[in-house]
Protein backbone atom coordinates (compact mmCIF):
# COMPACT_ATOMS: atom_id res chain seq x y z
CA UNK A 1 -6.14 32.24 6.35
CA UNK A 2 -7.52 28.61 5.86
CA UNK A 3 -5.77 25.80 5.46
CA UNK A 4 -6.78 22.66 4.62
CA UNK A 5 -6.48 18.73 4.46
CA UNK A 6 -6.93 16.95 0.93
CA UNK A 7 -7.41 13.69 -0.44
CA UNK A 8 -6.42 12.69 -4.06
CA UNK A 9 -7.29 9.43 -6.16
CA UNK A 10 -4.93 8.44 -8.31
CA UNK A 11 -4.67 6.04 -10.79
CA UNK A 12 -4.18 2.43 -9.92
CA UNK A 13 -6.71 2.77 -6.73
CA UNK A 14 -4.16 4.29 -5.23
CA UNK A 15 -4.38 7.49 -2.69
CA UNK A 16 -2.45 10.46 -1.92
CA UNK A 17 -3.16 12.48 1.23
CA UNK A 18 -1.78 16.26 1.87
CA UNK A 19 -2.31 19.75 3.19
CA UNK A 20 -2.20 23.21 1.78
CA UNK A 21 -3.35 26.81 2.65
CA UNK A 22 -4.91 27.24 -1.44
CA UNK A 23 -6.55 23.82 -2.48
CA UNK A 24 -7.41 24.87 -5.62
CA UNK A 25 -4.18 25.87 -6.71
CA UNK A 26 -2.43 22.63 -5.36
CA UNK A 27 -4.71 20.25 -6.99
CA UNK A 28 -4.07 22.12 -10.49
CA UNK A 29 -0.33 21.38 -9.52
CA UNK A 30 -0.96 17.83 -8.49
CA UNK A 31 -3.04 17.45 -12.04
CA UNK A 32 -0.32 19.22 -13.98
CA UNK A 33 2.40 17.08 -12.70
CA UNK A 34 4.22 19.55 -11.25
CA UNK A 35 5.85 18.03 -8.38
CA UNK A 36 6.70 15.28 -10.13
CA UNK A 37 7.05 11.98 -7.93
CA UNK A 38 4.16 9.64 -6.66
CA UNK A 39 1.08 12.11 -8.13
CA UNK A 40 2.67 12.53 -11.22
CA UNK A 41 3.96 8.68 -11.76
CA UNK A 42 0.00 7.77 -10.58
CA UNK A 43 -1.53 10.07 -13.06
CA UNK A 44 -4.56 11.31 -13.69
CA UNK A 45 -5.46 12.62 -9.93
CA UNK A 46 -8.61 13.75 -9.01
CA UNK A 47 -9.57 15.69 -5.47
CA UNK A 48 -11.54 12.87 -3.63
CA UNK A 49 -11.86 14.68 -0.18
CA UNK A 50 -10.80 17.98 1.55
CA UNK A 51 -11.76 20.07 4.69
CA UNK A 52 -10.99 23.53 6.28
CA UNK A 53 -8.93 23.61 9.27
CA UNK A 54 -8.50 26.93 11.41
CA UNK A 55 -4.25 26.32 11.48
CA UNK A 56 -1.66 24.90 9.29
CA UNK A 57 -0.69 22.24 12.10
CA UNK A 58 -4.61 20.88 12.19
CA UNK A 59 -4.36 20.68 8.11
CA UNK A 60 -0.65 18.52 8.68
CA UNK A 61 -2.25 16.73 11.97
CA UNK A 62 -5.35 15.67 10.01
CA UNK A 63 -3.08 14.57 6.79
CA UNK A 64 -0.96 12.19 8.63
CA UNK A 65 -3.45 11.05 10.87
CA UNK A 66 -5.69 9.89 7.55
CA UNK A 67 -2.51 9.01 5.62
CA UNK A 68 -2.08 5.59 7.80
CA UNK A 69 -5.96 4.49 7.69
CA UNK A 70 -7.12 1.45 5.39
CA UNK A 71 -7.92 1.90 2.19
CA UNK A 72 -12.01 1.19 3.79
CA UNK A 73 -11.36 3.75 6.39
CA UNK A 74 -10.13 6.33 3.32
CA UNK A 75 -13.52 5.43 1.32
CA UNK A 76 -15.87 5.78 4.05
CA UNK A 77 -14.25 9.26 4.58
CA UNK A 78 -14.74 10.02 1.21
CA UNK A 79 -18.31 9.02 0.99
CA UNK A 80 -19.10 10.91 4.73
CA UNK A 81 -19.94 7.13 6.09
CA UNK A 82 -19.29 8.24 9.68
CA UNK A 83 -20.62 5.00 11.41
CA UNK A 84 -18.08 2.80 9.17
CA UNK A 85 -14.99 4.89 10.28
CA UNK A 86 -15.77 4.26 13.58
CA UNK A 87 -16.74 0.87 13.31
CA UNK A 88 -13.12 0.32 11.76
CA UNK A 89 -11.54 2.74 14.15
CA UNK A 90 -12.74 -0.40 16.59
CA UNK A 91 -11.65 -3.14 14.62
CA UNK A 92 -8.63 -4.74 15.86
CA UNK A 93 -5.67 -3.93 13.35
CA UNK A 94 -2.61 -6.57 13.16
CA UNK A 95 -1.52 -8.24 16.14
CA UNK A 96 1.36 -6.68 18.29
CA UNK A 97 4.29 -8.05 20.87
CA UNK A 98 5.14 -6.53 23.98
CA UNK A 99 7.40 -4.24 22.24
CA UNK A 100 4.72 -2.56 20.42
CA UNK A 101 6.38 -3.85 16.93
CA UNK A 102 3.00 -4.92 14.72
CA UNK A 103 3.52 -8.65 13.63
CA UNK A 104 1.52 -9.98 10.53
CA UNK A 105 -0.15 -13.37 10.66
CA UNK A 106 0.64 -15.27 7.51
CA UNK A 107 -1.01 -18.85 6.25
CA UNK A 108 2.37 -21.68 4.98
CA UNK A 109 0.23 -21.94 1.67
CA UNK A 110 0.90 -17.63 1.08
CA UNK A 111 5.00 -18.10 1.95
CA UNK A 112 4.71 -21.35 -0.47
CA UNK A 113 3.03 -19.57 -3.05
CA UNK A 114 5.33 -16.50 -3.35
CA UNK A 115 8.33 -18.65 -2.99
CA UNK A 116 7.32 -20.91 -6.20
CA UNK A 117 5.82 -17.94 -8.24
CA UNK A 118 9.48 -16.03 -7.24
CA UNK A 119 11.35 -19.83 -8.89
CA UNK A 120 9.19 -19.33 -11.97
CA UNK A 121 9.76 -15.77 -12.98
CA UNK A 122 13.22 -16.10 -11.99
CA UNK A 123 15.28 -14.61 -13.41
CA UNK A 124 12.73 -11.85 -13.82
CA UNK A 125 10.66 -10.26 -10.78
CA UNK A 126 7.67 -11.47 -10.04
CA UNK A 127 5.01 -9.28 -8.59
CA UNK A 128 1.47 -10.19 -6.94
CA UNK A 129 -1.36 -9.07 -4.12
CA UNK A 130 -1.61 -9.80 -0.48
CA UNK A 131 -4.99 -10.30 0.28
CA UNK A 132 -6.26 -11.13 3.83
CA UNK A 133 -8.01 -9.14 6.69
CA UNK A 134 -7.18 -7.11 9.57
CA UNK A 135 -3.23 -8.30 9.99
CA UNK A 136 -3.83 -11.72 8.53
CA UNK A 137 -2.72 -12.25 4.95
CA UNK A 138 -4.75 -15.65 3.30
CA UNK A 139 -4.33 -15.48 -0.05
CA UNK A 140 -0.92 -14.32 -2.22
CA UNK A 141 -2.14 -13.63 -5.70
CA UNK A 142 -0.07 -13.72 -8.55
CA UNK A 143 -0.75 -10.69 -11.32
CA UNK A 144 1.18 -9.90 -14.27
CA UNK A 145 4.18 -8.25 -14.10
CA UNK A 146 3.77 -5.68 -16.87
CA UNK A 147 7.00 -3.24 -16.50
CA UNK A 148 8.73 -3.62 -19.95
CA UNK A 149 11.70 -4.41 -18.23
CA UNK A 150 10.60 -7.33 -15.92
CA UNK A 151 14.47 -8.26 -14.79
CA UNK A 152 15.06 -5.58 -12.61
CA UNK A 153 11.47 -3.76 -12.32
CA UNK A 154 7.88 -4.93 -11.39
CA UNK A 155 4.89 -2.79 -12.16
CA UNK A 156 1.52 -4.54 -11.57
CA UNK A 157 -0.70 -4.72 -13.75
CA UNK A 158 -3.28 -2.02 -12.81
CA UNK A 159 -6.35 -4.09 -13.91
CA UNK A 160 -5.55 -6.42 -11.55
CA UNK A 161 -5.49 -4.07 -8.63
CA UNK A 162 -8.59 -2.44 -9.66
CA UNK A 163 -10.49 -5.66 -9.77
CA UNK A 164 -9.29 -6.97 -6.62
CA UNK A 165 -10.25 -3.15 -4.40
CA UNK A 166 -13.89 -4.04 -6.71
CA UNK A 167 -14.28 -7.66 -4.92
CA UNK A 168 -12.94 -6.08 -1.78
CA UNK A 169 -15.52 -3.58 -1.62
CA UNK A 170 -18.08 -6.36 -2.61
CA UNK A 171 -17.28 -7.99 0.68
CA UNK A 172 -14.48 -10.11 -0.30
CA UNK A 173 -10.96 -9.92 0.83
CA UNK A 174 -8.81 -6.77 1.50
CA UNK A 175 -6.04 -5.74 -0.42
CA UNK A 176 -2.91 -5.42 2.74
CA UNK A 177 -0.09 -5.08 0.11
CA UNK A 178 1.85 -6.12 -2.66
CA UNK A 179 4.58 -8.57 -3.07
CA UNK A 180 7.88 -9.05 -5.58
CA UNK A 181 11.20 -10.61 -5.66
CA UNK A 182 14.67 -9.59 -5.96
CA UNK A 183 16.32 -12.24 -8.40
CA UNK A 184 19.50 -10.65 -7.47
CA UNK A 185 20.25 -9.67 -4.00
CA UNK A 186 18.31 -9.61 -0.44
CA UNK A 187 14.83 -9.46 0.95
CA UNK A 188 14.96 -5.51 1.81
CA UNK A 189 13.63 -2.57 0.31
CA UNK A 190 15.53 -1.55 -2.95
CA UNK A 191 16.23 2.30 -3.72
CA UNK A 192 14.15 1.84 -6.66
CA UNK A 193 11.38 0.25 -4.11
CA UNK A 194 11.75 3.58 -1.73
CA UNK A 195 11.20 5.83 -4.72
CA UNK A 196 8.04 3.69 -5.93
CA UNK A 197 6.58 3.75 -2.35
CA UNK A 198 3.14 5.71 -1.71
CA UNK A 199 3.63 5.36 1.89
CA UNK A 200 0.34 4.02 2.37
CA UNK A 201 0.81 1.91 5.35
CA UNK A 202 0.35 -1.11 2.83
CA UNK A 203 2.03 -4.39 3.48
CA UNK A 204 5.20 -5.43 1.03
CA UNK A 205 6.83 -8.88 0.89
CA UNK A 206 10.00 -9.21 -1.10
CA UNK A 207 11.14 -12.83 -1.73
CA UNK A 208 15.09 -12.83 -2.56
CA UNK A 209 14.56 -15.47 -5.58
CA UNK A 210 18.26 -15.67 -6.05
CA UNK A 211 19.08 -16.85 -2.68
CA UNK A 212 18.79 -20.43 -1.80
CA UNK A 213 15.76 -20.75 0.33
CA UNK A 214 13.72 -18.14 -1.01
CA UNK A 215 13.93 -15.35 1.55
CA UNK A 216 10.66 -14.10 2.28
CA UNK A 217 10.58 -10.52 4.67
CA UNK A 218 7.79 -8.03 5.50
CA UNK A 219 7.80 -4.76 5.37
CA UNK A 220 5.44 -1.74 5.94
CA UNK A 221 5.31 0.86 3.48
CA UNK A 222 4.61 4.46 5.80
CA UNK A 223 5.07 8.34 5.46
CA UNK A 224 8.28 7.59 7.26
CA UNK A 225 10.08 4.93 5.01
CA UNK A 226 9.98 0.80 5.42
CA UNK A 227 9.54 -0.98 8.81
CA UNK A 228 10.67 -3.99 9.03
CA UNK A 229 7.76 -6.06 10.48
CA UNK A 230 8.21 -9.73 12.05
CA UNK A 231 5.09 -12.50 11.48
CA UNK A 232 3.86 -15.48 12.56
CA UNK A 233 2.86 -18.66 10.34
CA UNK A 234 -0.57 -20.59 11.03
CA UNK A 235 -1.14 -23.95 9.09
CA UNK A 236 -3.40 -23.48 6.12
């Protein structure tokens, strides 16, 4: 029996990766919205990629190996661009410490700029892009938080994230993650954040906007749950 390794695009730019011994039969699920969660919330899905593996453990292997690649990585798979996945298979990701835990590299005018657009929204979230390269995040762009109930959701506005992968593939900069604020409570993954997660291996700040200071903490979004991830700050 065949198994095999599939790749869906969903709406939003966004990807979901699985496995499956009948692809045709689990894309018509994905499509129908029959397993509810993140395919059905990212709706419509369309297969983008799939290959035949001998065993159901080098279908699973193959799914969470492509599950944590860049969103560049995923499209040069999808296009068959061998030379690119290996040329970002050598790129140096984020930097790391001793311990192995990644750290992210983040500019003073990104923490500044999510901590003031966090005061203005308050006391609604506030939601935006991180956009940067490798494990350095330059720029914190503010988009429009268009959940219709902004005071204790943030959905962003999928325009927005469309034309920002369009630049990115146009050479300009990458989209690492997505950022929001908690106007009441801590910097740390909400349940309502867990449920929403793709577990892309994208980058999510959450400002606490209630809390004196403005609380600003990383986290990466994997198959696994949130990491916690520590970062440096460079000057501008």
């Amino acid at each position: 029996m065949p198994f095999w390794a599939y790749m869906l695009h969903c709406n939003a730019g966004r990807f979901y990766t699985g496995h499956t011994d009948d692809l045709e039969r689990r894309v018509a699920q994905h499509k129908a919205g029959y397993f509810g969660g993140f395919t059905k919330r990212f709706a419509p899905v369309e297969l983008a990629w799939a290959q035949e593996f001998g065993t159901r453990d080098e279908a699973k292997a193959a799914e969470l190996r492509i599950k944590g690649w860049s969103r560049a990585k995923k499209l040069a798979l999808i296009r068959g661009d061998w030379d690119a996945i290996s040329r970002l298979a050598r790129k140096k990701g984020s930097p790391s410490t001793s311990s192995g835990q990644t750290v992210l590299v983040v500019t003073s005018q990104v923490l500044a700029a999510m901590r003031a657009a966090a005061a203005a929204a308050h006391p609604h979230e506030v939601c935006g892009l991180l956009l940067g390269e490798g494990g350095v995040i330059t720029e914190a762009r503010a988009v429009r938080n268009v959940h219709p109930t902004p005071h204790t959701y943030f959905e962003i506005d999928p325009q927005a994230l469309i034309d920002a992968h369009r630049a990115a593939r146009s050479g300009g900069p990458e989209v690492l993650g997505y950022y929001h604020s908690h106007p009441v409570g801590v910097a740390v993954p909400s349940t309502t954040d867990h449920a929403c997660a793709a577990g892309d291996g994208r980058v999510w700040a959450i400002i606490a906007s209630g809390i004196a200071g403005h609380d600003v903490r990383f986290w990466r979004d994997d198959d696994r749950g949130f990491a916690a991830l520590s970062f440096a700050t460079i000057e501008s």
